[in-house]
N, C-alpha and C. Protein backbone atom coordinates (compact mmCIF):
# COMPACT_ATOMS: atom_id res chain seq x y z
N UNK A 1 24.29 11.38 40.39
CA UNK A 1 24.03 9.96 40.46
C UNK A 1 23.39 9.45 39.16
N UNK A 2 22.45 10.38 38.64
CA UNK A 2 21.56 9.79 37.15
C UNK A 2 22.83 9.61 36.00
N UNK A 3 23.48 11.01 35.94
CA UNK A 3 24.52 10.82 34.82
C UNK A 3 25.41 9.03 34.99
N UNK A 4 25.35 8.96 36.73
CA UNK A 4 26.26 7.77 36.48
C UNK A 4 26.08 6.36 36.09
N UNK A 5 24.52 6.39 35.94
CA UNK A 5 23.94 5.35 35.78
C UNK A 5 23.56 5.20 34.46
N UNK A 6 23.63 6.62 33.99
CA UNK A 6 23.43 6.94 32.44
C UNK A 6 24.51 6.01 31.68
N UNK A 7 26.07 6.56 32.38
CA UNK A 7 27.46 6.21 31.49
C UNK A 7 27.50 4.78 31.71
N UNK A 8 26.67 4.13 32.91
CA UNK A 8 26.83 2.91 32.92
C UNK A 8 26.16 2.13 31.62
N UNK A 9 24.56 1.81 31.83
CA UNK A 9 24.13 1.62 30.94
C UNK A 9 24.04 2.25 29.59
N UNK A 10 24.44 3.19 29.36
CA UNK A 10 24.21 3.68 27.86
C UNK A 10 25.47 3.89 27.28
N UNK A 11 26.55 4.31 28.13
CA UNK A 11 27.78 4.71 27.86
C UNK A 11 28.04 6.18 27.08
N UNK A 12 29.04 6.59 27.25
CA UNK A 12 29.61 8.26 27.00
C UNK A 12 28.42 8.56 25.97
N UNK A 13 28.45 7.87 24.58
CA UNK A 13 27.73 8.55 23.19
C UNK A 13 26.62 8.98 23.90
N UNK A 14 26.19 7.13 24.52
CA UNK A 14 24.39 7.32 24.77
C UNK A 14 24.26 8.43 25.91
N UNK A 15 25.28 8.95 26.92
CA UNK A 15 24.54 9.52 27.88
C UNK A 15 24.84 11.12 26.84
N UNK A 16 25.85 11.74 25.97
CA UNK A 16 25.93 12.50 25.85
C UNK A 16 24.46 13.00 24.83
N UNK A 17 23.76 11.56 24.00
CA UNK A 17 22.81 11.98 23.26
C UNK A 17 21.03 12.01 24.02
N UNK A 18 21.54 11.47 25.33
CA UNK A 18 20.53 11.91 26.13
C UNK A 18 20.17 13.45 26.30
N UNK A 19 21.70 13.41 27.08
CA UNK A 19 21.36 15.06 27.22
C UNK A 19 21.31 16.36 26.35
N UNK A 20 21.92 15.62 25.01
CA UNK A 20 21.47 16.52 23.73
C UNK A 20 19.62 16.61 24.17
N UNK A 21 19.35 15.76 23.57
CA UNK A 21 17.87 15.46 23.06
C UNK A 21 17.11 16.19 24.31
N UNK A 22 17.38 16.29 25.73
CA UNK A 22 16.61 16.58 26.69
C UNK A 22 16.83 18.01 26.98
N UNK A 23 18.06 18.73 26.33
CA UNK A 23 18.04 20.06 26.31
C UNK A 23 17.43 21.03 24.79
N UNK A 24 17.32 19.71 23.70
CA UNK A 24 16.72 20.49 22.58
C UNK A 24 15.46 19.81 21.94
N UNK A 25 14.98 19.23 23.32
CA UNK A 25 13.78 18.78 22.49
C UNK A 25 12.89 19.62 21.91
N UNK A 26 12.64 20.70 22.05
CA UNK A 26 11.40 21.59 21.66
C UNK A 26 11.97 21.86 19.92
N UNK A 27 12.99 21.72 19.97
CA UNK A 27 13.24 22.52 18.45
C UNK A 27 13.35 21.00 17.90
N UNK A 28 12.90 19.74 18.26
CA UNK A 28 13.07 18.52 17.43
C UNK A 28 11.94 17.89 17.13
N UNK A 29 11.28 18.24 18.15
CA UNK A 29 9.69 17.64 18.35
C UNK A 29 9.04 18.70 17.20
N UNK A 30 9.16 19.53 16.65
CA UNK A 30 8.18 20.36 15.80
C UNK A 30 9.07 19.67 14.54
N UNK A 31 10.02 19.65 14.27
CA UNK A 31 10.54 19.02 13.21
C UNK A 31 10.29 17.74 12.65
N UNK A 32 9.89 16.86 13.60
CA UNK A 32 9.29 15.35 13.68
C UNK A 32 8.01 15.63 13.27
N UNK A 33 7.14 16.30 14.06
CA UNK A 33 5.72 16.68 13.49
C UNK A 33 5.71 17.02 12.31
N UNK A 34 6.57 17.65 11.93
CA UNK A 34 6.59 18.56 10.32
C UNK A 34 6.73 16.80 9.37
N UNK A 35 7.59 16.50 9.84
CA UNK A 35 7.72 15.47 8.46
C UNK A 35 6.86 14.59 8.50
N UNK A 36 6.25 14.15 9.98
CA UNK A 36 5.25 13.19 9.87
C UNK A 36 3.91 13.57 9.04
N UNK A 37 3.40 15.04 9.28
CA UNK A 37 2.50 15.17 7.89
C UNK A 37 2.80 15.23 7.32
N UNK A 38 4.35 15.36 6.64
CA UNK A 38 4.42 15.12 5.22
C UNK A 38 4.48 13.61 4.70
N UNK A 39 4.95 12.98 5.60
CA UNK A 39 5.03 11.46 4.78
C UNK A 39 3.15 10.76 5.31
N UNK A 40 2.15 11.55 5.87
CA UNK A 40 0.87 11.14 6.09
C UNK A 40 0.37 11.98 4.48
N UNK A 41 0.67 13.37 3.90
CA UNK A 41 -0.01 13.67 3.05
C UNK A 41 0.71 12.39 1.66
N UNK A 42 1.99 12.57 1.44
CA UNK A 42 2.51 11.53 0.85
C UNK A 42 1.95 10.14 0.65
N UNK A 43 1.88 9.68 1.90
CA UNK A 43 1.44 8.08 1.74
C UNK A 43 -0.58 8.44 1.39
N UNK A 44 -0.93 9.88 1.65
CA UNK A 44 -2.32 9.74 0.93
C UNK A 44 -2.73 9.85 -0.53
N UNK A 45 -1.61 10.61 -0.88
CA UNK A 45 -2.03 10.60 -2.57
C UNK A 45 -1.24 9.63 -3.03
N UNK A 46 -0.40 8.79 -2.52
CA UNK A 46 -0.23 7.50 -2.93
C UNK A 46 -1.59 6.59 -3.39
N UNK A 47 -2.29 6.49 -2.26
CA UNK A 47 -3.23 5.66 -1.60
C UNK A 47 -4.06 6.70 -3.06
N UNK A 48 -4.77 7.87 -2.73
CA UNK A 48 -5.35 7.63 -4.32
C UNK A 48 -4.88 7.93 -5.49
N UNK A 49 -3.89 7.83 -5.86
CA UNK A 49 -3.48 7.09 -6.85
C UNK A 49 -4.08 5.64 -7.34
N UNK A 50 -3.84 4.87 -6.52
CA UNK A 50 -3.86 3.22 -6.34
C UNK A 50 -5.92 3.61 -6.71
N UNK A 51 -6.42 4.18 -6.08
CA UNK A 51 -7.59 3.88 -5.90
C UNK A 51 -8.02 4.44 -7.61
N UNK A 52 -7.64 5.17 -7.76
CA UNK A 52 -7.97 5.87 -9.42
C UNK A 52 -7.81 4.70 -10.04
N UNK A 53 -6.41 4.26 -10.13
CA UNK A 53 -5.93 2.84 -10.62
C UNK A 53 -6.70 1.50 -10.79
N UNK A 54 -7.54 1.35 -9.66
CA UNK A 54 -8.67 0.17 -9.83
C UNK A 54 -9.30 0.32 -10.18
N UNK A 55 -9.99 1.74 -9.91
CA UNK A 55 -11.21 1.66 -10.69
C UNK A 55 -11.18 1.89 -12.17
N UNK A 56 -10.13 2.55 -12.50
CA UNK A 56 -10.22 2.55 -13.78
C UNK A 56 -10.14 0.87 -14.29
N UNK A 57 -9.14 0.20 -14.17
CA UNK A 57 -9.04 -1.28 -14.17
C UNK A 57 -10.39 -1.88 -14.73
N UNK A 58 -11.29 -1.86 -13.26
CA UNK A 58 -12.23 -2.60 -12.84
C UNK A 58 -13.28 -1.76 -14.16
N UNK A 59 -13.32 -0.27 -14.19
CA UNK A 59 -14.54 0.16 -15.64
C UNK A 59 -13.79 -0.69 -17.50
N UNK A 60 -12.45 -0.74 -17.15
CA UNK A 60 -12.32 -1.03 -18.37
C UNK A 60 -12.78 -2.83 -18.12
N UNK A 61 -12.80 -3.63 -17.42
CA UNK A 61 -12.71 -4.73 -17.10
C UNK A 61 -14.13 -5.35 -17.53
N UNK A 62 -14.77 -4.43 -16.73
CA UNK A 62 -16.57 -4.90 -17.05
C UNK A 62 -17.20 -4.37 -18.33
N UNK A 63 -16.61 -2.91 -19.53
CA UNK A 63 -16.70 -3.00 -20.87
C UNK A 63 -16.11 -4.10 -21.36
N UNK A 64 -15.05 -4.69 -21.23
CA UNK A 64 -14.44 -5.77 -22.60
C UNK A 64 -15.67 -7.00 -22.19
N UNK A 65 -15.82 -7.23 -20.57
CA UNK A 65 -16.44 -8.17 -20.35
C UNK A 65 -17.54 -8.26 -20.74
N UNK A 66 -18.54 -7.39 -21.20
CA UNK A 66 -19.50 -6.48 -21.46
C UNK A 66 -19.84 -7.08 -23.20
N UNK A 67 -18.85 -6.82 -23.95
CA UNK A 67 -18.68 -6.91 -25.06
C UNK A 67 -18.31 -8.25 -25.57
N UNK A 68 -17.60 -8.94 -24.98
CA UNK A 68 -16.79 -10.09 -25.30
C UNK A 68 -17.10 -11.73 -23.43
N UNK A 69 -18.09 -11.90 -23.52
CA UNK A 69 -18.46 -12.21 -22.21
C UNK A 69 -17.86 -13.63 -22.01
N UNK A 70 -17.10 -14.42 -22.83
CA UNK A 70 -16.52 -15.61 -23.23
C UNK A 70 -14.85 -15.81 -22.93
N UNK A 71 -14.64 -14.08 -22.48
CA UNK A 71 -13.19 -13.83 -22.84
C UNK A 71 -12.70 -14.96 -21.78
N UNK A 72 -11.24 -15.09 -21.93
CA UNK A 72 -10.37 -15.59 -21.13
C UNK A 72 -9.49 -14.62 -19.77
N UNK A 73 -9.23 -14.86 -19.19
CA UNK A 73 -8.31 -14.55 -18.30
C UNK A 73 -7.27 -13.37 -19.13
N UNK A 74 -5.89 -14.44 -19.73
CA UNK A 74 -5.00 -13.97 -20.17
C UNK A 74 -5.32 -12.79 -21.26
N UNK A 75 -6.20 -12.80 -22.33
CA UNK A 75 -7.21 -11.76 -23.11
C UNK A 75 -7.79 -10.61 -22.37
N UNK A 76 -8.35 -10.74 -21.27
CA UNK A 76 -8.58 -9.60 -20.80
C UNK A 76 -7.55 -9.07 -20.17
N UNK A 77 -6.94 -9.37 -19.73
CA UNK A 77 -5.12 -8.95 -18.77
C UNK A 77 -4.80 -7.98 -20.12
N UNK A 78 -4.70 -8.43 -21.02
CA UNK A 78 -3.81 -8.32 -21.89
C UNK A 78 -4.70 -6.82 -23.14
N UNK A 79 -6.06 -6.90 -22.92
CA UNK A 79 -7.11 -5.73 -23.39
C UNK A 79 -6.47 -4.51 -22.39
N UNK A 80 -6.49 -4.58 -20.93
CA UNK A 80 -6.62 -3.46 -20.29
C UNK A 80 -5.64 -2.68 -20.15
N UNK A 81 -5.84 -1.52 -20.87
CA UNK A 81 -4.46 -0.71 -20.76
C UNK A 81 -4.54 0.42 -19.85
N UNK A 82 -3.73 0.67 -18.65
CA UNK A 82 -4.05 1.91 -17.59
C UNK A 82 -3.45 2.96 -18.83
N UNK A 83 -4.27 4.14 -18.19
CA UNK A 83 -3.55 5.75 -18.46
C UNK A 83 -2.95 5.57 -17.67
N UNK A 84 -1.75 5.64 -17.39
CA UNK A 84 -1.27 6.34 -16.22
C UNK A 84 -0.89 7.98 -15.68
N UNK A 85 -0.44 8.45 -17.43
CA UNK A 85 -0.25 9.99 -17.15
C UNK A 85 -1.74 10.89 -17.25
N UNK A 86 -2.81 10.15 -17.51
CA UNK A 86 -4.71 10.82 -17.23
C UNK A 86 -4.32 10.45 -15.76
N UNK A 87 -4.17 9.25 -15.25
CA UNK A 87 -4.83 9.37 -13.60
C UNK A 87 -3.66 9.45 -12.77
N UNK A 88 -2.27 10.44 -13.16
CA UNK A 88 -1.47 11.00 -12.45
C UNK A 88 -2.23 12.14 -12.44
N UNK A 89 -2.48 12.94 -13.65
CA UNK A 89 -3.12 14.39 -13.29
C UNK A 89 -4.17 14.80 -12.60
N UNK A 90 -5.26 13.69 -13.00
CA UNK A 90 -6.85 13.45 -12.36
C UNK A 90 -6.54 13.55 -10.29
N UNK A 91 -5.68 12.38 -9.96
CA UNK A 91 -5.60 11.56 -9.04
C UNK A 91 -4.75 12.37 -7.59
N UNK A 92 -3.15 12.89 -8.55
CA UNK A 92 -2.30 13.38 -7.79
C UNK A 92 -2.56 14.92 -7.44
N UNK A 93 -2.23 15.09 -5.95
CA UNK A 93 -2.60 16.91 -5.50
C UNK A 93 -1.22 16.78 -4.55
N UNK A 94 -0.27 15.85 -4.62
CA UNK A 94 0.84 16.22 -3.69
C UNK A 94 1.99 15.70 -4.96
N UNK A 95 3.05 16.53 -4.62
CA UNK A 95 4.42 16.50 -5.68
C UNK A 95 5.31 14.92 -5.11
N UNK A 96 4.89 14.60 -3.82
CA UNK A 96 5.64 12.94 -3.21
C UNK A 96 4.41 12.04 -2.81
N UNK A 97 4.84 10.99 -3.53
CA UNK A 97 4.05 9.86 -2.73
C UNK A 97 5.40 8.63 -2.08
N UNK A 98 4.62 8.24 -0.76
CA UNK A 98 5.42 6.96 -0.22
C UNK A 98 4.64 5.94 0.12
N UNK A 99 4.97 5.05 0.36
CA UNK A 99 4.68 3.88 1.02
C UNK A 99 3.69 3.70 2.35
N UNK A 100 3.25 3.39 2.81
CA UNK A 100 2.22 3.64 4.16
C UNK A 100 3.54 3.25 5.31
N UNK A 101 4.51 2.21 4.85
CA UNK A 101 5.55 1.45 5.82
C UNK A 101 6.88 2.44 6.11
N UNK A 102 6.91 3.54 4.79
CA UNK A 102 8.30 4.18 5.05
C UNK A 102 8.52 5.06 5.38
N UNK A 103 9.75 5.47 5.45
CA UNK A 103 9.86 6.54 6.26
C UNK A 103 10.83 7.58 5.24
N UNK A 104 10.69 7.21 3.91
CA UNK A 104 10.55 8.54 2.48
C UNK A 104 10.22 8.21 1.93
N UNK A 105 10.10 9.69 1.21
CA UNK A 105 9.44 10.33 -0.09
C UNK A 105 10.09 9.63 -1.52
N UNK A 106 9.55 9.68 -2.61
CA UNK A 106 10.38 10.31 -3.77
C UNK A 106 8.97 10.85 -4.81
N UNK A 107 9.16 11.48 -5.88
CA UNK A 107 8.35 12.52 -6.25
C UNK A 107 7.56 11.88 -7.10
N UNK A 108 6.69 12.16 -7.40
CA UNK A 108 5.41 11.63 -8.21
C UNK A 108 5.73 11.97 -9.47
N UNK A 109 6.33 10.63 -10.51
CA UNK A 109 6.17 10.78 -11.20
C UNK A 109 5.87 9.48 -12.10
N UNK A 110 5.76 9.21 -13.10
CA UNK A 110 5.58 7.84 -14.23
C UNK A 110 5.99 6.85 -13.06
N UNK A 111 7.51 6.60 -13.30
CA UNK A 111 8.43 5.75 -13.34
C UNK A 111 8.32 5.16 -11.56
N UNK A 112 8.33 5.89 -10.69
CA UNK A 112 8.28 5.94 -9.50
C UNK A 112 7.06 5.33 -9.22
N UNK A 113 5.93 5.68 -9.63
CA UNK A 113 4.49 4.96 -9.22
C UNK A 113 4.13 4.05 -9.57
N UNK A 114 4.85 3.32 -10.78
CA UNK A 114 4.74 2.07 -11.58
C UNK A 114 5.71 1.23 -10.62
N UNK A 115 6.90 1.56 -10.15
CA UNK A 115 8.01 1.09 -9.42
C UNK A 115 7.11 0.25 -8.39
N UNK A 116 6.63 1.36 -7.32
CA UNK A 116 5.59 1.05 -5.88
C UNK A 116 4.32 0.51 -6.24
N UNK A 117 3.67 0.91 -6.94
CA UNK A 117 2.69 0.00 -7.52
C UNK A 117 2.85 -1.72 -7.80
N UNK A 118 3.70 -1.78 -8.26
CA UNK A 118 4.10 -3.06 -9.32
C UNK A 118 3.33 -3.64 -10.15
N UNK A 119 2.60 -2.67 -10.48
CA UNK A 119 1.71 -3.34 -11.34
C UNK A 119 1.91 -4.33 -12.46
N UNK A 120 1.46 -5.98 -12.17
CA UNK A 120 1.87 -6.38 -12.89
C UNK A 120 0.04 -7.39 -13.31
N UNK A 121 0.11 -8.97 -13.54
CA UNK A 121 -1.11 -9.66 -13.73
C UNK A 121 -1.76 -10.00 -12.91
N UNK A 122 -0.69 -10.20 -11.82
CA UNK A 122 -1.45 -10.68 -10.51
C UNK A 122 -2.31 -9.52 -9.79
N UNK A 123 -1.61 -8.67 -9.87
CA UNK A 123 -2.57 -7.27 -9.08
C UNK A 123 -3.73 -6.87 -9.89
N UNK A 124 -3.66 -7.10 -11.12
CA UNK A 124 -5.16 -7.12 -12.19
C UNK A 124 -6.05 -7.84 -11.39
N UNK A 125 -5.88 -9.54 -11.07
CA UNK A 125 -6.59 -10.64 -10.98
C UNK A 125 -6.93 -10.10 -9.86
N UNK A 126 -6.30 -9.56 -8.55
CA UNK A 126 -6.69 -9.12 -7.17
C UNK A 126 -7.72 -7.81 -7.17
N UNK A 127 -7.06 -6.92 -8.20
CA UNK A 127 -8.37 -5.77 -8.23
C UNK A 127 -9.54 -6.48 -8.93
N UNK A 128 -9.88 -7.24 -9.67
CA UNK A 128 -11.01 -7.93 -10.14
C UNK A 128 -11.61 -8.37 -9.15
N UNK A 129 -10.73 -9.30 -8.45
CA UNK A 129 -11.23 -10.37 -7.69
C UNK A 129 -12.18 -9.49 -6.22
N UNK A 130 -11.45 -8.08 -5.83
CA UNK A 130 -12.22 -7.21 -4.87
C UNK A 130 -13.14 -6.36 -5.57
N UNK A 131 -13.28 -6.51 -6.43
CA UNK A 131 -14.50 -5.40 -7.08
C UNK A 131 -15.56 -6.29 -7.79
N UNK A 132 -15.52 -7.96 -7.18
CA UNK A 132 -16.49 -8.83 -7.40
C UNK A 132 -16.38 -9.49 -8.71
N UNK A 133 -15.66 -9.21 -9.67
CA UNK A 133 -15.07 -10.30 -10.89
C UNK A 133 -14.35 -11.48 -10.52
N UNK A 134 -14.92 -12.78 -10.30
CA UNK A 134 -14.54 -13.34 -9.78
C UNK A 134 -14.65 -14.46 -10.91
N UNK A 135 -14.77 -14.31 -12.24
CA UNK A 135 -14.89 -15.03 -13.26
C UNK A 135 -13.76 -16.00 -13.13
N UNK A 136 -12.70 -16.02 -13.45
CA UNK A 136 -11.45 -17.07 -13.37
C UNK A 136 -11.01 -17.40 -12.33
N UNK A 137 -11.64 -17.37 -10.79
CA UNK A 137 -11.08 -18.38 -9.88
C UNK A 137 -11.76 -19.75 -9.66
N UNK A 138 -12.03 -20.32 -11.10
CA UNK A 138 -12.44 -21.99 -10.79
C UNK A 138 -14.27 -22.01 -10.88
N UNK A 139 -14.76 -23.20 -9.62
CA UNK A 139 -15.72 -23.21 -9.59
C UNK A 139 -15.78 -22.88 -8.30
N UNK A 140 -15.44 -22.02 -7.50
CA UNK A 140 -16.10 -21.55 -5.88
C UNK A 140 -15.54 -20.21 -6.25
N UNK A 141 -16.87 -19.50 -6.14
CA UNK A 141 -17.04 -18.27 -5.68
C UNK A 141 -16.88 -17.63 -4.18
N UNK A 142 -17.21 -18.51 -3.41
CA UNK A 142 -17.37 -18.32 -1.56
C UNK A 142 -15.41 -18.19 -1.34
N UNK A 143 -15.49 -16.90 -0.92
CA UNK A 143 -13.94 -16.80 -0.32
C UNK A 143 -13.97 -18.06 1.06
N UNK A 144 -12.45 -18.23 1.02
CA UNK A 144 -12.22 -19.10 2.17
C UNK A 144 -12.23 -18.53 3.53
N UNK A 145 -12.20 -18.63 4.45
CA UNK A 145 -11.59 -17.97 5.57
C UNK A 145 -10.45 -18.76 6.11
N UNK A 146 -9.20 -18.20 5.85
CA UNK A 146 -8.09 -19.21 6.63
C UNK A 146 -8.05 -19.60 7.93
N UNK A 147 -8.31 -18.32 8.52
CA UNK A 147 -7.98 -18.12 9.95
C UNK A 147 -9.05 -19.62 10.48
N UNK A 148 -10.19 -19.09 10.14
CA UNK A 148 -11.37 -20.50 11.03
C UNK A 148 -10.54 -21.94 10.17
N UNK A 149 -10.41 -21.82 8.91
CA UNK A 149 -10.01 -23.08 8.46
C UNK A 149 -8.48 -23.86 9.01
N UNK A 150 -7.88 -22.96 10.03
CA UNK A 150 -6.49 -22.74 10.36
C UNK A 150 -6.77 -23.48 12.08
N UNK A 151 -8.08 -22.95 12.45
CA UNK A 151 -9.03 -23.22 13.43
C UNK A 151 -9.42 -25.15 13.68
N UNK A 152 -10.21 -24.94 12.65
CA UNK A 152 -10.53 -25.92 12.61
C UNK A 152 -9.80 -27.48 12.30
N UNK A 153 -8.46 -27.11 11.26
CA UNK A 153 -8.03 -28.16 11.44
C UNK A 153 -6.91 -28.74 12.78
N UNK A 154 -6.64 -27.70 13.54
CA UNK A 154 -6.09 -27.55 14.94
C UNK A 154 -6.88 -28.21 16.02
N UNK A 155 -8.40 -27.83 15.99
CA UNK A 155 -9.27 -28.69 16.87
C UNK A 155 -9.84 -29.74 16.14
N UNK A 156 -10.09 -29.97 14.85
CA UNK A 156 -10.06 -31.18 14.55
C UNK A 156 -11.54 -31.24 14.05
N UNK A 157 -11.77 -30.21 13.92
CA UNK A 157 -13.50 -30.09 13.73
C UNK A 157 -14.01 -30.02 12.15
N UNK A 158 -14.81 -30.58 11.61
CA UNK A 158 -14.60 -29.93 10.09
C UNK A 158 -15.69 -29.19 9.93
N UNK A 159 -15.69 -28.45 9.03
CA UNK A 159 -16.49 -27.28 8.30
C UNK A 159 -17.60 -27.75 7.83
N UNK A 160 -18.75 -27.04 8.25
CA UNK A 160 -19.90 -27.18 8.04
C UNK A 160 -20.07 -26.64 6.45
């Protein structure tokens, strides 16, 4: 009776890949586990990577600033140069990094981490802007909160 309700709703493929999967699960389920720590060790030396990456950023950021306290925006963007092949060696202890969202690898190297990274001006201004350099966003320092401000203009209330 189950098979027939199987071919109904799922039809021939789906009922035949049912009963694949329910006669070999044991040899699939360790295989799933296997790759899921690998794309958890993966997406971690991704993750410090990125973190080597700011901070280095953020130490070269507060010397120029340090030195030159007048600078501009575009001037300091344009001072900070990453290592990238120092804080591949420093940073990386796994041969793949991925994405936290995907579901592969590809291997740690230059070209690949600059790719996922994207490091470009805007991600400068954002690692500044979280490590408290908040020099070039205007005259308000106080982050916004959208969500209450998203709040408030819905009920109609204004901000204290």
């Amino acid at each position: 009776m189950s098979n027939i309700w199987l071919e109904t709703f799922l039809g021939k493929i789906g009922s035949y890949l049912v009963n694949f999967l329910s006669k070999y699960y044991y040899y699939i389920i360790p295989v799933i586990l296997i790759y899921g720590i690998f794309l958890t060790l993966s997406s971690y030396n991704l993750k410090r990577i990125e973190k080597g990456i700011n901070s280095e950023v953020f130490i070269q950021a507060k010397d120029v600033i340090e030195k030159n306290p007048d600078i501009n925006k575009v001037d300091l963007v344009e001072k900070i140069n990453v290592p990238w092949e120092k804080i591949l060696k420093e940073f990386s202890f796994f041969p793949y990094v991925s994405r936290q969202s995907d579901l592969w690898v590809v291997k740690t190297n230059l070209f690949n981490v600059k790719d996922i990274i994207a490091f470009d001006d805007r991600k400068i201004e954002m690692i500044l802007e979280r490590k408290g350099i908040e020099k070039f966003r205007g005259g308000s320092a106080v982050r916004r909160n959208l969500y209450l401000e998203y709040i408030h203009r819905v009920t109609g209330r204004k901000e204290e």
